[in-house]
C-alpha atoms as a PDB file:
ATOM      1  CA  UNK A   1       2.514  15.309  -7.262  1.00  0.00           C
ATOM      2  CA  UNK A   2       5.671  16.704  -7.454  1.00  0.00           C
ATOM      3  CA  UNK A   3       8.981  15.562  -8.250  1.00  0.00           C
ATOM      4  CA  UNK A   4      11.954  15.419  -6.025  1.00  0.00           C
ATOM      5  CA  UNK A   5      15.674  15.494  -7.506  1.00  0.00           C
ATOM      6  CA  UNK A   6      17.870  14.464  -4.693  1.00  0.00           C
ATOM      7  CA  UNK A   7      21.811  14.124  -5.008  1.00  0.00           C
ATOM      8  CA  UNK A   8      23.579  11.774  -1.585  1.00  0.00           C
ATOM      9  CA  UNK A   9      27.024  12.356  -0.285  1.00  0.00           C
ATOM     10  CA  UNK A  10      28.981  11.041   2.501  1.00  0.00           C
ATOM     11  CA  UNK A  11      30.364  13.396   4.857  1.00  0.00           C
ATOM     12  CA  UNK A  12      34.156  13.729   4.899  1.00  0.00           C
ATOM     13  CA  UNK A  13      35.105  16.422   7.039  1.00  0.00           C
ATOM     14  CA  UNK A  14      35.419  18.319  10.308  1.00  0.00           C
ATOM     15  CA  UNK A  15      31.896  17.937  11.280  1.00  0.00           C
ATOM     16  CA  UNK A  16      32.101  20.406  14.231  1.00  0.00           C
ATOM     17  CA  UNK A  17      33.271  23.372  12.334  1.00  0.00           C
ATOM     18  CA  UNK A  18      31.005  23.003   9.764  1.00  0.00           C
ATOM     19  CA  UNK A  19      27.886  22.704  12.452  1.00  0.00           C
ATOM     20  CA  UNK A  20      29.024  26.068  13.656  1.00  0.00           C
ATOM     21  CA  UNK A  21      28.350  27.471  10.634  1.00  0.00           C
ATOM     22  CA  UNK A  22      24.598  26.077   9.953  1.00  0.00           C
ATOM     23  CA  UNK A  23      21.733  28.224  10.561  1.00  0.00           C
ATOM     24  CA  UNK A  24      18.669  25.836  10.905  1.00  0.00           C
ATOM     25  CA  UNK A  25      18.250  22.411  12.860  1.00  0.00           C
ATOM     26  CA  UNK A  26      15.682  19.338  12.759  1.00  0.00           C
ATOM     27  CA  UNK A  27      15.369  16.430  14.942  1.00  0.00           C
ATOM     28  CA  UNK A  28      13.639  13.683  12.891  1.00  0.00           C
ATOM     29  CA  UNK A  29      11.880  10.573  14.046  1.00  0.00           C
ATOM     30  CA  UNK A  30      10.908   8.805  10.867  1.00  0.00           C
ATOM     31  CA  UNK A  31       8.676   5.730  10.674  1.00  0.00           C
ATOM     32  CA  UNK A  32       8.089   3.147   7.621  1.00  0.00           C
ATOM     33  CA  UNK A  33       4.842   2.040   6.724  1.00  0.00           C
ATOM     34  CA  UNK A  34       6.167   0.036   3.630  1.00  0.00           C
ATOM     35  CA  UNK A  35       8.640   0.712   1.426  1.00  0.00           C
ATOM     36  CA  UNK A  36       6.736   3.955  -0.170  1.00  0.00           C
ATOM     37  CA  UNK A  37       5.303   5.472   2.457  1.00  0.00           C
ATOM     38  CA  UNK A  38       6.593   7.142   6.104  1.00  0.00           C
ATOM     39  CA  UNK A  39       5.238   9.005   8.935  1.00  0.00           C
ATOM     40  CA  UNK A  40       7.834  11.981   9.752  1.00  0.00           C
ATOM     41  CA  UNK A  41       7.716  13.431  13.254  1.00  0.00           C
ATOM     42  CA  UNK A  42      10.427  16.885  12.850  1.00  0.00           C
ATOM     43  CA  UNK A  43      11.071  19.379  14.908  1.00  0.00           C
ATOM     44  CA  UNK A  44      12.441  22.480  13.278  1.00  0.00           C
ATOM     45  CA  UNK A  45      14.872  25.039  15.393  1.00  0.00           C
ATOM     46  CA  UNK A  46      16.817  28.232  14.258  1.00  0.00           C
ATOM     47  CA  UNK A  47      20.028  29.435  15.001  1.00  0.00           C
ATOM     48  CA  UNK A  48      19.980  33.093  16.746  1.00  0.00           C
ATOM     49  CA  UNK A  49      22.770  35.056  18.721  1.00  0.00           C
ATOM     50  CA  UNK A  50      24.533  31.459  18.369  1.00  0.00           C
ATOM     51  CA  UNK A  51      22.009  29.322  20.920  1.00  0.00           C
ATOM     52  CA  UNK A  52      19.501  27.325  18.934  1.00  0.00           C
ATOM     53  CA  UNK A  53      15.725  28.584  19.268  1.00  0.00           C
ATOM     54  CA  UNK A  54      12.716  26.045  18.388  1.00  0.00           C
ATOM     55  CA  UNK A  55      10.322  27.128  16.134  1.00  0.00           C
ATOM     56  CA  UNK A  56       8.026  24.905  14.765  1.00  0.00           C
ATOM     57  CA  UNK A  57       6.889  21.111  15.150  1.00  0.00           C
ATOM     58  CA  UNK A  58       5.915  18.751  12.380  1.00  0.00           C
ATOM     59  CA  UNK A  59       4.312  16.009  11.470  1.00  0.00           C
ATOM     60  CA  UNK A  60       4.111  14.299   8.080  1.00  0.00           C
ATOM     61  CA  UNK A  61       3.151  11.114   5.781  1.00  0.00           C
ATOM     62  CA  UNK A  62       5.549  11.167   2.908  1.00  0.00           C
ATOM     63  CA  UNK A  63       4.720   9.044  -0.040  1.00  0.00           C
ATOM     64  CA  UNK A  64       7.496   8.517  -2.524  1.00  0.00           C
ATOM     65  CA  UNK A  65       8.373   6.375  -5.911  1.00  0.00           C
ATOM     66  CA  UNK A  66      10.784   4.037  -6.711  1.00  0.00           C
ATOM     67  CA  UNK A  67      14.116   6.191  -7.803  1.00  0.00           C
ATOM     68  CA  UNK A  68      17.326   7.144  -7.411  1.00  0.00           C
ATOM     69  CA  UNK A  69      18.099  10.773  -8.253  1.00  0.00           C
ATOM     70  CA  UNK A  70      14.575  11.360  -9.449  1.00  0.00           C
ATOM     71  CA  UNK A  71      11.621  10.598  -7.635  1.00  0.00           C
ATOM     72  CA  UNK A  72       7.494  11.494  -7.366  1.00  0.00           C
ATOM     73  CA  UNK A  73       6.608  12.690  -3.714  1.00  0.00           C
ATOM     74  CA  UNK A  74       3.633  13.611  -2.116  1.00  0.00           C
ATOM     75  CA  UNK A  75       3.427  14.926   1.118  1.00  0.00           C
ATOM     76  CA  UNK A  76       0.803  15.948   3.451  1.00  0.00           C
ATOM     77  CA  UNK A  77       0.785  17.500   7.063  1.00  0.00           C
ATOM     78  CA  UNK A  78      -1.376  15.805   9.800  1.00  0.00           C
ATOM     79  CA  UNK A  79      -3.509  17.765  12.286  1.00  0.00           C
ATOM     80  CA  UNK A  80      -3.288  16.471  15.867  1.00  0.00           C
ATOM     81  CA  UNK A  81      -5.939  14.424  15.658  1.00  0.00           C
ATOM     82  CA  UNK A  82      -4.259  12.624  13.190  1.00  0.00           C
ATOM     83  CA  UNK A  83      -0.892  11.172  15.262  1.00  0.00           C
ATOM     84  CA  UNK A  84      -0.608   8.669  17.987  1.00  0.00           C
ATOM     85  CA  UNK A  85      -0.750  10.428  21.538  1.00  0.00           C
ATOM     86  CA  UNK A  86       2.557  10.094  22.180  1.00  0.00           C
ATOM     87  CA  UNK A  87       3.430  11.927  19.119  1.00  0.00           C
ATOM     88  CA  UNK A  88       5.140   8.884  16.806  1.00  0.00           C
ATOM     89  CA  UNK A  89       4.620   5.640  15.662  1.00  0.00           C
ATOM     90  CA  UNK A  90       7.973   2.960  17.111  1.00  0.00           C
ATOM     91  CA  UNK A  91      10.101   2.160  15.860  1.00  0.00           C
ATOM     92  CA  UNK A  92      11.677   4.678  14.467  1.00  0.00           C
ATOM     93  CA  UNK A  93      15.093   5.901  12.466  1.00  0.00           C
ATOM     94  CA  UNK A  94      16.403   9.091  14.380  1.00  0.00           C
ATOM     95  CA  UNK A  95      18.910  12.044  12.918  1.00  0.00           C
ATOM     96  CA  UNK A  96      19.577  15.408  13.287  1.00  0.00           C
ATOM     97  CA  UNK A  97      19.532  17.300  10.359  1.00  0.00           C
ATOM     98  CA  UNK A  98      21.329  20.595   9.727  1.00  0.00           C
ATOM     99  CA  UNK A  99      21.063  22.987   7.102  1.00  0.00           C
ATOM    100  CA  UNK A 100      24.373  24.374   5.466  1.00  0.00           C
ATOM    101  CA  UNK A 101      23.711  27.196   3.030  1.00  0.00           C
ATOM    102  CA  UNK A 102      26.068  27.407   0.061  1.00  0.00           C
ATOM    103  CA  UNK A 103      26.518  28.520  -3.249  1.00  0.00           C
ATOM    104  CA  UNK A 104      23.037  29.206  -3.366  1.00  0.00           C
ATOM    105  CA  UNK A 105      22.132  25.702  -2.710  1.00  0.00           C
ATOM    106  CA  UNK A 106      20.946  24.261   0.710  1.00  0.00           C
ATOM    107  CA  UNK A 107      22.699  21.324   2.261  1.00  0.00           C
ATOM    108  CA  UNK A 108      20.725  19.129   4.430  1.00  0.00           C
ATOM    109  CA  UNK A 109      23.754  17.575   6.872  1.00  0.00           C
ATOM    110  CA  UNK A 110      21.955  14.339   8.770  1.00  0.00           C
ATOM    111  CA  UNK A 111      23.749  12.810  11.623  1.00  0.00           C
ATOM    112  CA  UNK A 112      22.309   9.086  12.489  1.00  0.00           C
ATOM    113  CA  UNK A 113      21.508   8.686  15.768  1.00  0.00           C
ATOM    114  CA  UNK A 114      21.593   4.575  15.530  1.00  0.00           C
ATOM    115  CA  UNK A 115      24.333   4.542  13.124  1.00  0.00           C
ATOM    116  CA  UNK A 116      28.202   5.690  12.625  1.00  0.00           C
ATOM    117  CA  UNK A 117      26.805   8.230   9.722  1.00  0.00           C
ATOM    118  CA  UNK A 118      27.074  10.948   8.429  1.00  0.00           C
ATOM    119  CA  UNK A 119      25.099  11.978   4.800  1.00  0.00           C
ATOM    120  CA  UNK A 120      24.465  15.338   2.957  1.00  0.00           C
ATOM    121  CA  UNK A 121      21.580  16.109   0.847  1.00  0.00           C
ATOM    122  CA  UNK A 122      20.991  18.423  -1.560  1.00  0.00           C
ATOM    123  CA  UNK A 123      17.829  18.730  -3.422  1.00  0.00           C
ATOM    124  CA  UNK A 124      18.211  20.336  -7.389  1.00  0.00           C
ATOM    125  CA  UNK A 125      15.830  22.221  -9.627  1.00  0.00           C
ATOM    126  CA  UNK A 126      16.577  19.881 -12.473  1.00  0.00           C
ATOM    127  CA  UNK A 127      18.887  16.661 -13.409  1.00  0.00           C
ATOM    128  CA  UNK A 128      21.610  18.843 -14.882  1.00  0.00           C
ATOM    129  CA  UNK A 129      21.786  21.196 -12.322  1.00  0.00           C
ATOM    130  CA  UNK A 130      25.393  22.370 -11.493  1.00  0.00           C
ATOM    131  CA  UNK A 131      26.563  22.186  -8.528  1.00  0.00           C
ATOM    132  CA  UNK A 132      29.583  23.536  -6.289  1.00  0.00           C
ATOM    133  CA  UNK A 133      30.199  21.076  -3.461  1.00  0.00           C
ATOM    134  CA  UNK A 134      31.920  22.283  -0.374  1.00  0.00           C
ATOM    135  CA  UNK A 135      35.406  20.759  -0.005  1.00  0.00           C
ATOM    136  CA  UNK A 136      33.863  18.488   2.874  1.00  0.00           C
ATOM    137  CA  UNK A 137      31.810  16.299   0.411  1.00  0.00           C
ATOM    138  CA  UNK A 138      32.524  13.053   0.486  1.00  0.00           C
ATOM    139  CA  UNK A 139      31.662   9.788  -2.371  1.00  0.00           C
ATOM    140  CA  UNK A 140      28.602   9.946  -4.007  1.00  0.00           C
ATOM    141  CA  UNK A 141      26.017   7.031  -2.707  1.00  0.00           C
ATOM    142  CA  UNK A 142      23.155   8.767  -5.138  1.00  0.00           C
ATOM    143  CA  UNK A 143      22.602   5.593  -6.717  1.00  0.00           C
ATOM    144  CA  UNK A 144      23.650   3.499  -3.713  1.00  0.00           C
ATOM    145  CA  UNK A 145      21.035   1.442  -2.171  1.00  0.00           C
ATOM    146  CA  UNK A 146      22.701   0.976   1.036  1.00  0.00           C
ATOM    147  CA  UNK A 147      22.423   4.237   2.050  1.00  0.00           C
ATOM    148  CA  UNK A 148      18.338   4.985   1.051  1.00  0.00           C
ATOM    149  CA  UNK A 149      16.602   5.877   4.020  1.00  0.00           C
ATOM    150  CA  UNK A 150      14.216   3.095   4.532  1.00  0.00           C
ATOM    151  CA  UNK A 151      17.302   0.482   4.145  1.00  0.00           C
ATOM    152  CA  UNK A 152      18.534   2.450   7.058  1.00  0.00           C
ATOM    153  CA  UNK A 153      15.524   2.227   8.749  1.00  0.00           C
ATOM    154  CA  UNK A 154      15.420  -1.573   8.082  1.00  0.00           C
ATOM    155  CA  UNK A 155      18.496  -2.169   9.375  1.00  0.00           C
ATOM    156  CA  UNK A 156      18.284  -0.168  12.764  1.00  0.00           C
ATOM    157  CA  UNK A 157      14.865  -1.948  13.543  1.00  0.00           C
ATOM    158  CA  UNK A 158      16.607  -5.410  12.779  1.00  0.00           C
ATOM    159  CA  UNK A 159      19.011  -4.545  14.711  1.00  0.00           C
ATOM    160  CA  UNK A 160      21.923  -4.934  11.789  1.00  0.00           C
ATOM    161  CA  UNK A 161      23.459  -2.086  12.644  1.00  0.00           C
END
């Protein structure tokens, strides 16, 4: 199993100049079992001659601990066999994630499609990993339970948002 280290920002920025400069894109339907476990539908597109280009579809159950910055995940890809005919379970949390290369680290920018949000991940090699943050990071929410995915979830299939 491996371990994921996972550091959460808001986004606090111009968010279209900073899209114009990401290289890779993901639409993301994700779907809660329980509070551990999801089905991810994501498809993957690349950025070439500036018009996006799809590449590759995925489709995922994602298994995770209870955490903050550290966590155990295991992952596993399904065949097609494996997924509901229409491709995803319902209901389901929606973003658009784009990827944001800098200072050799990748930044995974996810726009809600439910929710006013914007939140940047960035995934670290270790606990005490430095880090350079662009100058569009916002607060922290690392340790904030508001803004874990599956309370997201929650709250878009409750309608709370």
């Amino acid at each position: 199993m491996a371990k994921e280290i996972e550091r959460k920002f808001l986004f606090d920025g111009d968010i279209d100049s900073v899209l114009q400069q990401c290289t890779e894109r993901y639409f993301i339907k994700d779907f809660y079992f329980n509070k551990y476990a999801r089905y991810r539908h994501s498809t993957h597109s690349y950025k070439f001659s500036n018009e996006w280009k799809n590449s590759l579809v995925t489709n995922t159950i994602e298994i995770k601990s209870t955490g903050t910055l550290v966590r155990d995940e295991f992952s596993f890809h399904l065949t097609c066999g494996e997924i509901p005919e229409d491709g995803t379970y319902t209901p389901t949390l929606d973003k658009v994630r784009y990827i944001y290369n800098y200072e050799g680290h990748k930044f995974e920018i996810n726009i809600y499609k439910d929710i006013e949000l914007v939140m940047v991940e960035v995934e670290l090699e270790s606990e005490t990993e430095p880090i350079k943050l662009p100058d569009w990071i916002g607060e922290e929410v690392t340790n904030n339970e508001y803004y874990y995915n599956k309370n997201l979830y929650d709250r878009v299939v409750s309608g709370l948002v």
